[in-house]
N, C-alpha and C. Protein backbone atom coordinates (compact mmCIF):
# COMPACT_ATOMS: atom_id res chain seq x y z
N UNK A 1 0.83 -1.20 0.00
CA UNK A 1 0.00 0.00 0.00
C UNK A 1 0.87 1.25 0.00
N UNK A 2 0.27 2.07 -0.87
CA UNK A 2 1.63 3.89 -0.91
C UNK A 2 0.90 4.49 0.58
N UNK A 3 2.09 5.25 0.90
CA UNK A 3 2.21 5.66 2.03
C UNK A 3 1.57 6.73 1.78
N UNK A 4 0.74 7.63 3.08
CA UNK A 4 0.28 9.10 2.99
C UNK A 4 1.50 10.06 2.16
N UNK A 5 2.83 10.00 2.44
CA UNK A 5 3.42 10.89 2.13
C UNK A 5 3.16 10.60 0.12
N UNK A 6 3.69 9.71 0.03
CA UNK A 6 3.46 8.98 -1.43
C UNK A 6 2.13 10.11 -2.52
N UNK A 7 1.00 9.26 -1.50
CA UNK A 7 -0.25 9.80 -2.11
C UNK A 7 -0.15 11.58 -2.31
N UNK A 8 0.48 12.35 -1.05
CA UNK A 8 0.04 13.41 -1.28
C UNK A 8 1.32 13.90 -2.07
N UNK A 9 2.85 13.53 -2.36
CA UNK A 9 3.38 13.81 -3.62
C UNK A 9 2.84 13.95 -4.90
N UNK A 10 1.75 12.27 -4.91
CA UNK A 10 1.25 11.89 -6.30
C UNK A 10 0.55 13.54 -6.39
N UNK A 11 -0.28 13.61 -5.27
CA UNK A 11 -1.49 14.79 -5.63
C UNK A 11 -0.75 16.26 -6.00
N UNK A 12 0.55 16.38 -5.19
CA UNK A 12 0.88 17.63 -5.70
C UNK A 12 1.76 18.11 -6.89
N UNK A 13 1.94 16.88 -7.62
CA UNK A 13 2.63 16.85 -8.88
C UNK A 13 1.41 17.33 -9.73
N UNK A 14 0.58 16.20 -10.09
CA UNK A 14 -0.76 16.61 -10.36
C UNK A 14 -1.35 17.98 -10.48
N UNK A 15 -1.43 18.24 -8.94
CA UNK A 15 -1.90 19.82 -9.27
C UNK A 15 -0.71 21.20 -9.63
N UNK A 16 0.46 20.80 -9.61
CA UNK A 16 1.70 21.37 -10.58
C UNK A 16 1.35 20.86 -11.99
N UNK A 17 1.28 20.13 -12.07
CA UNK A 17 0.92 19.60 -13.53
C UNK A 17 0.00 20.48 -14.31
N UNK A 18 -1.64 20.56 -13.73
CA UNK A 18 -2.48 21.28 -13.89
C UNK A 18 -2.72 22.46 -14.26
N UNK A 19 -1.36 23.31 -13.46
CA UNK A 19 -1.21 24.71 -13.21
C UNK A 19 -0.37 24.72 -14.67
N UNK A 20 0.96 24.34 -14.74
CA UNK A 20 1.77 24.58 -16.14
C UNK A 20 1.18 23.94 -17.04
N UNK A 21 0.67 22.54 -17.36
CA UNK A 21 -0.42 22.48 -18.61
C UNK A 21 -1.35 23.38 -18.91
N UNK A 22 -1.92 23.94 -17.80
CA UNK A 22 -2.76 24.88 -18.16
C UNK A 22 -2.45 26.43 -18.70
N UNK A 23 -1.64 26.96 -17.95
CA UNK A 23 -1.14 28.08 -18.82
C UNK A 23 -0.19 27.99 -19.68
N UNK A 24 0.95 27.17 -19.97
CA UNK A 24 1.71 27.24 -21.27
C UNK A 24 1.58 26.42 -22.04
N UNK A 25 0.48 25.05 -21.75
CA UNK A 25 -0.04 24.00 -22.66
C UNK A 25 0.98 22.82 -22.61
N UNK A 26 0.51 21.21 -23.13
CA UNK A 26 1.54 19.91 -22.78
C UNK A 26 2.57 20.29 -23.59
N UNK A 27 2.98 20.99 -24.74
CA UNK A 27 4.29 20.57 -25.81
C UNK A 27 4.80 20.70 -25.30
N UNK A 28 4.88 22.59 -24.37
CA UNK A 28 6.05 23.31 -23.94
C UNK A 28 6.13 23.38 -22.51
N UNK A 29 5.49 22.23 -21.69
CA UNK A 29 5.99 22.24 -20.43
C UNK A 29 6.46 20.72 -20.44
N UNK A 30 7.86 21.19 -19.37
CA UNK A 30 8.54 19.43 -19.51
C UNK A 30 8.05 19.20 -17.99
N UNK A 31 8.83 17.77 -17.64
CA UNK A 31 8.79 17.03 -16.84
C UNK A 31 9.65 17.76 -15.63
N UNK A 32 10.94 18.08 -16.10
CA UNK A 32 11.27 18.95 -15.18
C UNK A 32 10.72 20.35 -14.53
N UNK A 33 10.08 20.71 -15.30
CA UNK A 33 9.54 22.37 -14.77
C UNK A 33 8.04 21.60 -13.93
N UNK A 34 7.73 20.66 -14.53
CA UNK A 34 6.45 20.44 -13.16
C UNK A 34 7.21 20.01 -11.81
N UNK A 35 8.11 19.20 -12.19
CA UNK A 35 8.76 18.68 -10.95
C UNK A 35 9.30 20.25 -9.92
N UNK A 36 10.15 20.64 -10.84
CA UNK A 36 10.16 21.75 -10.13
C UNK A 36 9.32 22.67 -9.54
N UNK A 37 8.39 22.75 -10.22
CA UNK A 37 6.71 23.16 -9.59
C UNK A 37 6.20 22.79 -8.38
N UNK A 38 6.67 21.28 -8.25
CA UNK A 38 6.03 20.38 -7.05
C UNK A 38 7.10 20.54 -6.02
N UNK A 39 8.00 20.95 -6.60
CA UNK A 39 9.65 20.35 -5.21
C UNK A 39 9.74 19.17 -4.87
N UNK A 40 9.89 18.18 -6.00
CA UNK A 40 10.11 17.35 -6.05
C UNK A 40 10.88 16.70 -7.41
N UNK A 41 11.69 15.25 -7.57
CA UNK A 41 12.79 15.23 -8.60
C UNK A 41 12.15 14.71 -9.49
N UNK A 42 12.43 15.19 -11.11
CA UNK A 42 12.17 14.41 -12.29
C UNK A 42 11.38 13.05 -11.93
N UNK A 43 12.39 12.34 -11.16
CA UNK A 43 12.69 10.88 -10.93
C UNK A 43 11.19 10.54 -10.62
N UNK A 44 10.87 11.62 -9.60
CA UNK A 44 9.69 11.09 -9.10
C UNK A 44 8.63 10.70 -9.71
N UNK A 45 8.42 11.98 -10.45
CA UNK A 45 7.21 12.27 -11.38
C UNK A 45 7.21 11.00 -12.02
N UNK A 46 8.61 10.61 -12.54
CA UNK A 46 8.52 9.43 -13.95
C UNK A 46 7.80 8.06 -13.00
N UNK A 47 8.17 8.28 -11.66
CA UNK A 47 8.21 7.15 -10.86
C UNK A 47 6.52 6.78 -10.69
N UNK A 48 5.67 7.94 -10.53
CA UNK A 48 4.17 8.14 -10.46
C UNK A 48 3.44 8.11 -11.52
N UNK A 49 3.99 8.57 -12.85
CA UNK A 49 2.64 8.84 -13.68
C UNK A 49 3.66 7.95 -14.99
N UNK A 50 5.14 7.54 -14.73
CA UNK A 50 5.68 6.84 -16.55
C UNK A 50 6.21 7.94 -16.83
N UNK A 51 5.33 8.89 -17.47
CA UNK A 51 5.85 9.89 -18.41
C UNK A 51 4.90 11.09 -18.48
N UNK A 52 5.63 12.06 -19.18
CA UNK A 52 4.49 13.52 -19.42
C UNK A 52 3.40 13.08 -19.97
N UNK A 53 3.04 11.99 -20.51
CA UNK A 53 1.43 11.69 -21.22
C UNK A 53 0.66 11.16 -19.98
N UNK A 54 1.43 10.38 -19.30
CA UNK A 54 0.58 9.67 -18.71
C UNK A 54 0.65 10.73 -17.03
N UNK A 55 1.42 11.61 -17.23
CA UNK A 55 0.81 12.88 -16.25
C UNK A 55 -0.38 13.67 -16.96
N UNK A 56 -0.24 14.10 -18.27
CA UNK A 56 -1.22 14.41 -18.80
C UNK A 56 -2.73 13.62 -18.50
N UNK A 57 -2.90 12.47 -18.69
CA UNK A 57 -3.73 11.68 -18.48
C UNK A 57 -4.47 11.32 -17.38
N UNK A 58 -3.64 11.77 -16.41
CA UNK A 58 -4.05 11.74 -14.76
C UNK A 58 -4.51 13.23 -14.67
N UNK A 59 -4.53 14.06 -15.35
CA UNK A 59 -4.77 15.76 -15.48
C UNK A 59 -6.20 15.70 -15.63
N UNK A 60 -6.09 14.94 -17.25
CA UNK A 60 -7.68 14.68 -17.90
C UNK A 60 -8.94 14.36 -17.14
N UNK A 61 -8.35 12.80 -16.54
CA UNK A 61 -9.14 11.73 -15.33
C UNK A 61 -9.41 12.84 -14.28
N UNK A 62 -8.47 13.58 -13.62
CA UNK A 62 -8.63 14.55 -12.24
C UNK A 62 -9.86 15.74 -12.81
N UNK A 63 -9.70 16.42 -13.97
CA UNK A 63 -10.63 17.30 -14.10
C UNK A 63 -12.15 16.39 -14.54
N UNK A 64 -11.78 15.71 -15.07
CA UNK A 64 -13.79 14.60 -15.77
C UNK A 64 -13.95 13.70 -14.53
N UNK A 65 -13.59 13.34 -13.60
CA UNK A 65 -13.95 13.30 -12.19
C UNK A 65 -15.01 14.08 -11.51
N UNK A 66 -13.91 15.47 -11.79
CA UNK A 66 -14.71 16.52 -10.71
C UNK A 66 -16.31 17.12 -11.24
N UNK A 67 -16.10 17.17 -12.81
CA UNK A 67 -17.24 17.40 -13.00
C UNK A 67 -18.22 16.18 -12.60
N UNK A 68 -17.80 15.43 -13.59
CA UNK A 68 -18.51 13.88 -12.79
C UNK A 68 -19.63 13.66 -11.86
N UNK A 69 -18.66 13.99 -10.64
CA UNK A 69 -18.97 13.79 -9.12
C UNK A 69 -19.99 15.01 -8.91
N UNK A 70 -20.75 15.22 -9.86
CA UNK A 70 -21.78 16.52 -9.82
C UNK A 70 -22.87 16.09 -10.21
N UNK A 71 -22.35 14.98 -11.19
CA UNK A 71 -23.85 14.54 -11.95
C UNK A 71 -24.91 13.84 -11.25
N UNK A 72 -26.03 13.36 -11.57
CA UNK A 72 -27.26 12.88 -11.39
C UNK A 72 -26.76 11.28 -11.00
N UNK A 73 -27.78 10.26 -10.62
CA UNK A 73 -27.47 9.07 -10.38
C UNK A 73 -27.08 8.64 -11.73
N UNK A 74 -28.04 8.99 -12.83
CA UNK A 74 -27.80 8.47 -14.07
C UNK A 74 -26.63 8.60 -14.76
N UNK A 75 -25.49 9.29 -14.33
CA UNK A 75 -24.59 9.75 -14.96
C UNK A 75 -24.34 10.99 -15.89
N UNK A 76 -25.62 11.63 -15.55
CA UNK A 76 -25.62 12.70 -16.70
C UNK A 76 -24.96 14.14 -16.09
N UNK A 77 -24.07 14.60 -16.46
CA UNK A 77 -23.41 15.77 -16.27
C UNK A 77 -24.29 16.60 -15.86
N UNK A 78 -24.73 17.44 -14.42
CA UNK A 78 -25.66 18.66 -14.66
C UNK A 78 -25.11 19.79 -14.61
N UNK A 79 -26.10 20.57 -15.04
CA UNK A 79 -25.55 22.25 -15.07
C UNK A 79 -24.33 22.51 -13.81
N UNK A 80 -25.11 22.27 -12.34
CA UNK A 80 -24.54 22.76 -11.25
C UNK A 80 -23.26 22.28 -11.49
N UNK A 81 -23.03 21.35 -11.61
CA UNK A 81 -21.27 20.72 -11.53
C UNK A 81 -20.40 21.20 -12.24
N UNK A 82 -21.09 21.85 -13.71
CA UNK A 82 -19.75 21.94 -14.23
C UNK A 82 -19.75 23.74 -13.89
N UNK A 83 -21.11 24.38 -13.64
CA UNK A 83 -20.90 25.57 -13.15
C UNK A 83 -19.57 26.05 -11.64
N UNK A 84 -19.81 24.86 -10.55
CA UNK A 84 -19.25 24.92 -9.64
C UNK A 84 -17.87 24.88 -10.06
N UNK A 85 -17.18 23.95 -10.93
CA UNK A 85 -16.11 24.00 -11.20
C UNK A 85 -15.28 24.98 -12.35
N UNK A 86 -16.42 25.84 -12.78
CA UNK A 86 -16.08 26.77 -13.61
C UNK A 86 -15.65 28.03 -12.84
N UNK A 87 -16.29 27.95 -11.54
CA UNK A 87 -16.44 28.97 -10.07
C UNK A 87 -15.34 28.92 -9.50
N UNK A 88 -14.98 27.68 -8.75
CA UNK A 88 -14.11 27.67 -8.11
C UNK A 88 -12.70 27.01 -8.07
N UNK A 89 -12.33 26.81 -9.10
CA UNK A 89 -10.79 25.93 -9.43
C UNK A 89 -10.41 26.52 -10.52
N UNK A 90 -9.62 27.70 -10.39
CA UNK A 90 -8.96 28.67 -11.43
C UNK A 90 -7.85 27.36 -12.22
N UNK A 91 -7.24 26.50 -11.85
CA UNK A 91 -5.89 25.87 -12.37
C UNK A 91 -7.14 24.78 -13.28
N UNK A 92 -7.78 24.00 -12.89
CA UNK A 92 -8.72 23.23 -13.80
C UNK A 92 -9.17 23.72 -14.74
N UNK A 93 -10.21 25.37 -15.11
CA UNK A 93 -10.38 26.23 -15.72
C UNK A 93 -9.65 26.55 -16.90
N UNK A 94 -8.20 27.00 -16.17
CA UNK A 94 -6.99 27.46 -17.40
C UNK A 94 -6.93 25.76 -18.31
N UNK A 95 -6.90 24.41 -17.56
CA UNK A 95 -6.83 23.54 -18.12
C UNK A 95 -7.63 22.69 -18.65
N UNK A 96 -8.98 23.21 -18.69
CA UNK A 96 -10.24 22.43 -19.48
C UNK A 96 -9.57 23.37 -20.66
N UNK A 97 -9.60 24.47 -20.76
CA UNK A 97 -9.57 25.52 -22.06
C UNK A 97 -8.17 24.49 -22.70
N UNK A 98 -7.41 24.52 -22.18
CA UNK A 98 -6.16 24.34 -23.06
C UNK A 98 -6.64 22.66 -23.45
N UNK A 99 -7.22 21.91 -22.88
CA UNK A 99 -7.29 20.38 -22.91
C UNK A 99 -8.57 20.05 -24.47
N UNK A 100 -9.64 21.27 -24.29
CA UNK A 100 -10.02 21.46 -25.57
C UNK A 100 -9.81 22.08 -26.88
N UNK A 101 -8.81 23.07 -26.61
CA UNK A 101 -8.00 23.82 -27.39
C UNK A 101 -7.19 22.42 -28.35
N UNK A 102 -6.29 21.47 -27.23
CA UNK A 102 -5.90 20.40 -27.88
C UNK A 102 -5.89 19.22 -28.74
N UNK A 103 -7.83 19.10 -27.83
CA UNK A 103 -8.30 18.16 -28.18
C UNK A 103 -8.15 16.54 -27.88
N UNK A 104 -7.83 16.63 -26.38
CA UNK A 104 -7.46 15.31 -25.54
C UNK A 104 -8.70 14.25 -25.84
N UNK A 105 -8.01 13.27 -25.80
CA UNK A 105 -9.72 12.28 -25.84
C UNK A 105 -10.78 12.52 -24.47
N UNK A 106 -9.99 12.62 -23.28
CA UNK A 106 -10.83 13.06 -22.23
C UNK A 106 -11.23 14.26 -22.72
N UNK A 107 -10.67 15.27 -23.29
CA UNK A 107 -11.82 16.12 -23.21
C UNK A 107 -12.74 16.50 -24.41
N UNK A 108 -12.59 15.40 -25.22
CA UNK A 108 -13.71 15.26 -26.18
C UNK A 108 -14.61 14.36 -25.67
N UNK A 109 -14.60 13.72 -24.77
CA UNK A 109 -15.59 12.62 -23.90
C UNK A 109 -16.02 13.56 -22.56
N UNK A 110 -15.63 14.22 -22.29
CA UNK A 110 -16.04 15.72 -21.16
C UNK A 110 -16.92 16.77 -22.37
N UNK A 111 -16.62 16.88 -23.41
CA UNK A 111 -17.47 18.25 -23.96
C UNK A 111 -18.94 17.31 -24.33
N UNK A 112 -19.06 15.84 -24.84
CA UNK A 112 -20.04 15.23 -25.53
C UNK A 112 -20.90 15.06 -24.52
N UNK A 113 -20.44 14.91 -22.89
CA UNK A 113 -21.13 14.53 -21.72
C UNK A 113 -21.91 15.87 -21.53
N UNK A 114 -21.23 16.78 -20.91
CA UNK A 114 -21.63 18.40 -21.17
C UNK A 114 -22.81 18.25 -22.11
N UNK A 115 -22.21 18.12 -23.31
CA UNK A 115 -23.63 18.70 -24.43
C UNK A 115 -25.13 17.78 -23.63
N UNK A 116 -24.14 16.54 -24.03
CA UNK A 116 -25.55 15.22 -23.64
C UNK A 116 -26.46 15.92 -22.48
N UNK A 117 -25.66 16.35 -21.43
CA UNK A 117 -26.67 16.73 -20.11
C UNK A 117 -27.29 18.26 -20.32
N UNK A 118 -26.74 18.86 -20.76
CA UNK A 118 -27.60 20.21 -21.63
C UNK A 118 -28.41 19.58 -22.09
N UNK A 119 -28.42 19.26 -22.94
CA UNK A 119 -29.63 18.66 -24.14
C UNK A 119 -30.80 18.23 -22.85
N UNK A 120 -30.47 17.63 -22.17
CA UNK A 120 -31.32 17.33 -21.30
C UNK A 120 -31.55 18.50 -20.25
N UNK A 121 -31.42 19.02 -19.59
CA UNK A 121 -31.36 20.17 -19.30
C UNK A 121 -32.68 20.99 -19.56
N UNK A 122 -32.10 21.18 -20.91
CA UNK A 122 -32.76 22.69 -21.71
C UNK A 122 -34.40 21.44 -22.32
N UNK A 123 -34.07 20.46 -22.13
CA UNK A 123 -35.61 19.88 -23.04
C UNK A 123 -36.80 20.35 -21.54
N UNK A 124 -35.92 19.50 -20.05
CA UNK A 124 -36.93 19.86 -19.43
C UNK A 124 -37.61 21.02 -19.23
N UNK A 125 -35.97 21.90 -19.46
CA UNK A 125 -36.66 23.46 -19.23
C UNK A 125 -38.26 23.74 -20.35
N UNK A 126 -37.57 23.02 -21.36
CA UNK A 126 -39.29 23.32 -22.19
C UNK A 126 -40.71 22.41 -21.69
N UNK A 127 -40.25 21.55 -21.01
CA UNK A 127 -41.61 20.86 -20.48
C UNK A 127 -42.03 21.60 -19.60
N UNK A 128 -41.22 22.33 -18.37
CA UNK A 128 -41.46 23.37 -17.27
C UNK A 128 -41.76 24.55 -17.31
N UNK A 129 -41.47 24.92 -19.07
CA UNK A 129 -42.15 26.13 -19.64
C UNK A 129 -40.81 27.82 -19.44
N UNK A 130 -39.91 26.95 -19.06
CA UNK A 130 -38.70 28.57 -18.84
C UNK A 130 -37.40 28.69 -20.05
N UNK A 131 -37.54 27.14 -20.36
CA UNK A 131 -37.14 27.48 -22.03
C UNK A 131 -37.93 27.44 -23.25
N UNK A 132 -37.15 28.10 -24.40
CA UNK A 132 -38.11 28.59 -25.18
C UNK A 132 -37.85 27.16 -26.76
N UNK A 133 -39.07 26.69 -26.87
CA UNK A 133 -38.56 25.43 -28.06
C UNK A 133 -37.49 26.30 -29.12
N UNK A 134 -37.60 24.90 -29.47
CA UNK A 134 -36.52 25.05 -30.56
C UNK A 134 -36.62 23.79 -31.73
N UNK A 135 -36.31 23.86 -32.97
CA UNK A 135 -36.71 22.98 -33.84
C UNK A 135 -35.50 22.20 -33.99
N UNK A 136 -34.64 22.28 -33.49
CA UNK A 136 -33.14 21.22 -33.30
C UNK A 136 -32.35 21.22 -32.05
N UNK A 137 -32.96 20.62 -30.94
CA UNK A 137 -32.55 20.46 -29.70
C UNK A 137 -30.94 20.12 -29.59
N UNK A 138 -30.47 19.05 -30.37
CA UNK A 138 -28.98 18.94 -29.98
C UNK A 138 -28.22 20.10 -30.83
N UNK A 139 -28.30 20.80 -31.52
CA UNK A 139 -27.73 21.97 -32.31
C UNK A 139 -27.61 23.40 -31.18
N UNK A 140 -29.11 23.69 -30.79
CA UNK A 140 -29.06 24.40 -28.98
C UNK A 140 -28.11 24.26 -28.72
N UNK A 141 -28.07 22.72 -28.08
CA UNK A 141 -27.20 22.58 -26.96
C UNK A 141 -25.54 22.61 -27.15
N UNK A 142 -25.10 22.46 -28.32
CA UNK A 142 -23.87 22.36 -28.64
C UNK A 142 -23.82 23.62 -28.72
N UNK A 143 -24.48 24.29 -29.34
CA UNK A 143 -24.36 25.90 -29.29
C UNK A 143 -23.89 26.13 -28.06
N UNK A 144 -24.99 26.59 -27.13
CA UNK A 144 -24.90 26.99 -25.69
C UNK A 144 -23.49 26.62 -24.87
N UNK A 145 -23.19 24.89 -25.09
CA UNK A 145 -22.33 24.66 -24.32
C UNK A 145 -21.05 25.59 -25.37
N UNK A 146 -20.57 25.69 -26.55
CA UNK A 146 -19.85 26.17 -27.21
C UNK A 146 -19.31 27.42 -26.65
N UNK A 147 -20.50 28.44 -26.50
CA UNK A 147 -21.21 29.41 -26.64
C UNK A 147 -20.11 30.10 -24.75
N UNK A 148 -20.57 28.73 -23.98
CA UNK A 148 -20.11 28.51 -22.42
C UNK A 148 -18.44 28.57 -22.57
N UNK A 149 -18.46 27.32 -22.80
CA UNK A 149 -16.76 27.14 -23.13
C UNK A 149 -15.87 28.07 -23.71
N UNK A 150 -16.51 28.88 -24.52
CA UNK A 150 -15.14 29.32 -25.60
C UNK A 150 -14.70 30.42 -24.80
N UNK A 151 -14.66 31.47 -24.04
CA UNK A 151 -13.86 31.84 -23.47
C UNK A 151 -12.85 31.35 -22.81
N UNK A 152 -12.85 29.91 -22.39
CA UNK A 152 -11.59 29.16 -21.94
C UNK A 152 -10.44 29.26 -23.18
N UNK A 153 -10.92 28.13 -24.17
CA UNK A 153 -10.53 28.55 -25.35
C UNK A 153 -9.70 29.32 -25.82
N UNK A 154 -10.69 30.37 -25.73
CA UNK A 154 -10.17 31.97 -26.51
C UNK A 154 -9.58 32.50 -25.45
N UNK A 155 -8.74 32.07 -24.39
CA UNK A 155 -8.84 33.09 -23.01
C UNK A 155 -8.18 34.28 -23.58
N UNK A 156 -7.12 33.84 -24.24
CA UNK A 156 -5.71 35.52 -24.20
C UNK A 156 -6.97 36.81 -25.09
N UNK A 157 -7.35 36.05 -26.45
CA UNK A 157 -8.54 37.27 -27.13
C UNK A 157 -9.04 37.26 -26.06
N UNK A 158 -10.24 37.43 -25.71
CA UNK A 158 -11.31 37.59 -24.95
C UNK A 158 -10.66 37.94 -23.26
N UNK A 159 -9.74 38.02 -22.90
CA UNK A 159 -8.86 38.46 -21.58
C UNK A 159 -8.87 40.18 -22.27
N UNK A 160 -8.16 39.72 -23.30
CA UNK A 160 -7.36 41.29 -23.58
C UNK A 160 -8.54 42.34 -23.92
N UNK A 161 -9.84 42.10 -24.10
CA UNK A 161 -10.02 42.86 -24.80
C UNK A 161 -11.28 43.08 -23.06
N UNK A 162 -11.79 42.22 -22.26
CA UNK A 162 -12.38 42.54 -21.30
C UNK A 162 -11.55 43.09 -20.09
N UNK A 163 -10.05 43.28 -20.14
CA UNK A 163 -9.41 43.65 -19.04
C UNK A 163 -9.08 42.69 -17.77
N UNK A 164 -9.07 41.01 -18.18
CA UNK A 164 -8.90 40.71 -17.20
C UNK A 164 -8.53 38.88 -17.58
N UNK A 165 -8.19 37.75 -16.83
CA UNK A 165 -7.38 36.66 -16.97
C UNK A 165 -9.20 36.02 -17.33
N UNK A 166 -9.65 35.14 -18.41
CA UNK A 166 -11.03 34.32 -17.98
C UNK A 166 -11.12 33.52 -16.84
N UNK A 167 -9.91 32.89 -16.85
CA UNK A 167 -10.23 31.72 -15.58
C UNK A 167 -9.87 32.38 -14.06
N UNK A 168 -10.26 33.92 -13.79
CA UNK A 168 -10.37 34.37 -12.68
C UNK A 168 -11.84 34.88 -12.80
N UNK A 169 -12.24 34.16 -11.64
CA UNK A 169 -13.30 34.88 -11.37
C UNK A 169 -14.26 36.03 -11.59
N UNK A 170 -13.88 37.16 -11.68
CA UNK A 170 -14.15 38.39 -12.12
C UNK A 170 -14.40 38.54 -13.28
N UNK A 171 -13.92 38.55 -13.96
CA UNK A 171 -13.82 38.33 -15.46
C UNK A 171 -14.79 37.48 -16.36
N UNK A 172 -14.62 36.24 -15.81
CA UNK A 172 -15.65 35.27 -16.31
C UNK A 172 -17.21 35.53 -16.19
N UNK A 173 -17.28 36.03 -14.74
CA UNK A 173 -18.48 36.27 -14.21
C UNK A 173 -19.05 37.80 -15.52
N UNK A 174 -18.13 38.58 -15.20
CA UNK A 174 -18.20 39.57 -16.48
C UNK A 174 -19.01 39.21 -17.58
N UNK A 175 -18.41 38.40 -18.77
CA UNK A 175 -18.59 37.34 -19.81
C UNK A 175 -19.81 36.87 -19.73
N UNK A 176 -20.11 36.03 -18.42
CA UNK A 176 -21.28 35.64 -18.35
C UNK A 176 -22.69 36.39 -18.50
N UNK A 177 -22.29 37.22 -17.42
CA UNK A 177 -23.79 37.93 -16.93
C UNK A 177 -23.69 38.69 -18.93
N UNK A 178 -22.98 39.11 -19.48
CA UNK A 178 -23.24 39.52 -20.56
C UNK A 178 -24.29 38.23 -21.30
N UNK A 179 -23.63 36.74 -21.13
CA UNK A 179 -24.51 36.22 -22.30
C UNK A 179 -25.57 35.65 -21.90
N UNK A 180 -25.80 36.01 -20.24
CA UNK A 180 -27.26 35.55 -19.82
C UNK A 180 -28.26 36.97 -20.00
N UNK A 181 -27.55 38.22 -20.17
CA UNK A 181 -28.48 39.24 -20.77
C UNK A 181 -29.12 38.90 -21.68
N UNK A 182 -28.38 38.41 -23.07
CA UNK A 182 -28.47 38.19 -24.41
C UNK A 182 -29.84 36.71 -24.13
N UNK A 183 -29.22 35.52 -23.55
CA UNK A 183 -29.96 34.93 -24.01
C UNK A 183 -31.31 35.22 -23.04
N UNK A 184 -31.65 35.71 -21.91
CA UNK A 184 -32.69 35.84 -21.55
C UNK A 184 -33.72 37.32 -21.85
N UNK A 185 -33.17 38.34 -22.29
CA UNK A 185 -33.98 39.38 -22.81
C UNK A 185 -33.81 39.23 -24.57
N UNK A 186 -32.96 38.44 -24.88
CA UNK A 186 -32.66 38.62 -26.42
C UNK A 186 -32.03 40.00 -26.76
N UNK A 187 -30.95 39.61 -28.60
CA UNK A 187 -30.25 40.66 -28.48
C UNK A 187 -30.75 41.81 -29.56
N UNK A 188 -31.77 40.91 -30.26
CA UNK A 188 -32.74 42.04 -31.23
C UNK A 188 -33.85 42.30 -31.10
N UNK A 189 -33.97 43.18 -31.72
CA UNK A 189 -35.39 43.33 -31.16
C UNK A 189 -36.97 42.84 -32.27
N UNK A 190 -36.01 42.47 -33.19
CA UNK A 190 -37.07 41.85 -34.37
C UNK A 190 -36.14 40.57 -34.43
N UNK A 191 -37.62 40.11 -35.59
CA UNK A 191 -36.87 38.50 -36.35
C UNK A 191 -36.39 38.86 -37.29
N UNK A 192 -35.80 39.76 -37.79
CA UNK A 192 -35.15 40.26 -39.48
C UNK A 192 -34.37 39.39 -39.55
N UNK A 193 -33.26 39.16 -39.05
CA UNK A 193 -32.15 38.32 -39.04
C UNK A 193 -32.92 36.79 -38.95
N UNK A 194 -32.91 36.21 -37.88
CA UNK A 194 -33.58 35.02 -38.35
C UNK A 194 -34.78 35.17 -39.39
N UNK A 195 -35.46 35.43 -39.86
CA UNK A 195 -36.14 35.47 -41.32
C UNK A 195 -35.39 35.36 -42.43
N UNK A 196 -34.21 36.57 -42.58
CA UNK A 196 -33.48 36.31 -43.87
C UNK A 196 -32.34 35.05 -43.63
N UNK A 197 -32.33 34.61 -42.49
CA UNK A 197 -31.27 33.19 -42.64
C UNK A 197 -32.47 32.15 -42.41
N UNK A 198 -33.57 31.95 -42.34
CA UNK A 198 -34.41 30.80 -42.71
C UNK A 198 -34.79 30.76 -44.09
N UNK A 199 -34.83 32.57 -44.84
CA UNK A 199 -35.41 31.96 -46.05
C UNK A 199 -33.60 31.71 -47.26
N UNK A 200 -33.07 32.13 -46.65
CA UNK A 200 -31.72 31.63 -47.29
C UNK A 200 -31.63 30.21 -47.48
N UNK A 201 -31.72 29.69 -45.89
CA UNK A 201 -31.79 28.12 -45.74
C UNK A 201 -32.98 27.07 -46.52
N UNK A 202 -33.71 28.11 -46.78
CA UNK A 202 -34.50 27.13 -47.07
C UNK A 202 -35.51 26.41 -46.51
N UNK A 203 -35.93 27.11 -45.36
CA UNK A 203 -36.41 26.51 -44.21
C UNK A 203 -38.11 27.12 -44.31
N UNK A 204 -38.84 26.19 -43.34
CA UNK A 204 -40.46 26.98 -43.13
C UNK A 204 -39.63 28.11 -42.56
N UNK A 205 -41.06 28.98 -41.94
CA UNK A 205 -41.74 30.64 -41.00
C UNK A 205 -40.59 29.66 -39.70
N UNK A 206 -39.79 30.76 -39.53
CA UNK A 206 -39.13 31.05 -38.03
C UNK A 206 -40.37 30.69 -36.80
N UNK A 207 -39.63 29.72 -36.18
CA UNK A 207 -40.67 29.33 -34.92
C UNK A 207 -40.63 30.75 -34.04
């Protein structure tokens, strides 16, 4: 069995890990600069995780955990969880953005869960009457979650131009309350725009 001291090395490599994957991304952070992160030797790290992938990989598992451990019995990702962790774990934050930026398999199996539990989400909201239908429910939801995410993403644009880091608090919250203006009062005040892109498309009368 690993010893307490063991376990809480493993954990603080990890969350060194987290912190430099997340702001300078996996190419350009080595094995040594996390180690050094942690105060602890190369040796170790290789000794706990193999190698930088398979620290990477314990990064992935540690952040689709936490949302995880939010969801429903059924397994379905809910709003609250991944909100909470959008709230309060600035180093996870910087590293969901960079982990989709990349395109890790965890976090293409973290964005599909996301959508999946939106989708569900936003349908009940229409049975409960506080969302508004829509004629392509999973298109919504990839939107929305998109819509959520991409300031991680985009952090440095979207930092520079709001005055502030996304994955701090302040800032994000900023971002937000902007696109819960938008989507709950709406941002036009007619259907012009959706009219001339339904009859472009090809589509019936705008629901």
């Amino acid at each position: 069995m690993r010893s307490v001291d063991d376990l809480t090395a493993r954990a603080r490599i990890r969350d060194a890990a987290l912190e430099r994957f997340g702001s300078d991304g996996v190419a350009a952070t080595s094995v040594r600069a996390i180690a050094a992160a942690a105060g602890v030797s190369p040796a170790l790290v290789l000794h706990h995780f193999g190698s930088k992938e398979g620290l990477r990989q314990a990064c992935d598992e540690h952040v689709l955990a936490a949302i995880r451990s939010g969801s429903g019995g059924d397994g379905v990702i809910e709003q609250g969880a991944l909100g909470e962790l959008l709230r309060a774990a600035t180093p996870a934050r910087r590293y969901l953005g960079r982990a989709l930026l990349d395109g890790s398999e965890a976090a293409s199996t973290l964005f599909t869960e996301i959508v999946d539990g939106t989708q569900q989400w936003l349908a009940d909201g229409e049975e409960q009457g506080w969302v508004t239908p829509t004629r392509d429910p999973r298109a919504r939801a990839v939107t929305y979650v998109a819509w959520l995410l991409a300031p991680l993403v985009l952090s440095d644009q979207v930092g520079r131009l709001l005055g502030g880091d996304v994955a701090e608090t302040e800032t994000s919250l900023r971002g937000a309350r902007a696109g819960l203006e938008m989507l709950t009062g709406g941002l036009f005040t007619d259907d012009r725009w959706l009219s001339a892109f339904t009859a472009i498309a090809g589509e019936g009368p705008a629901r």
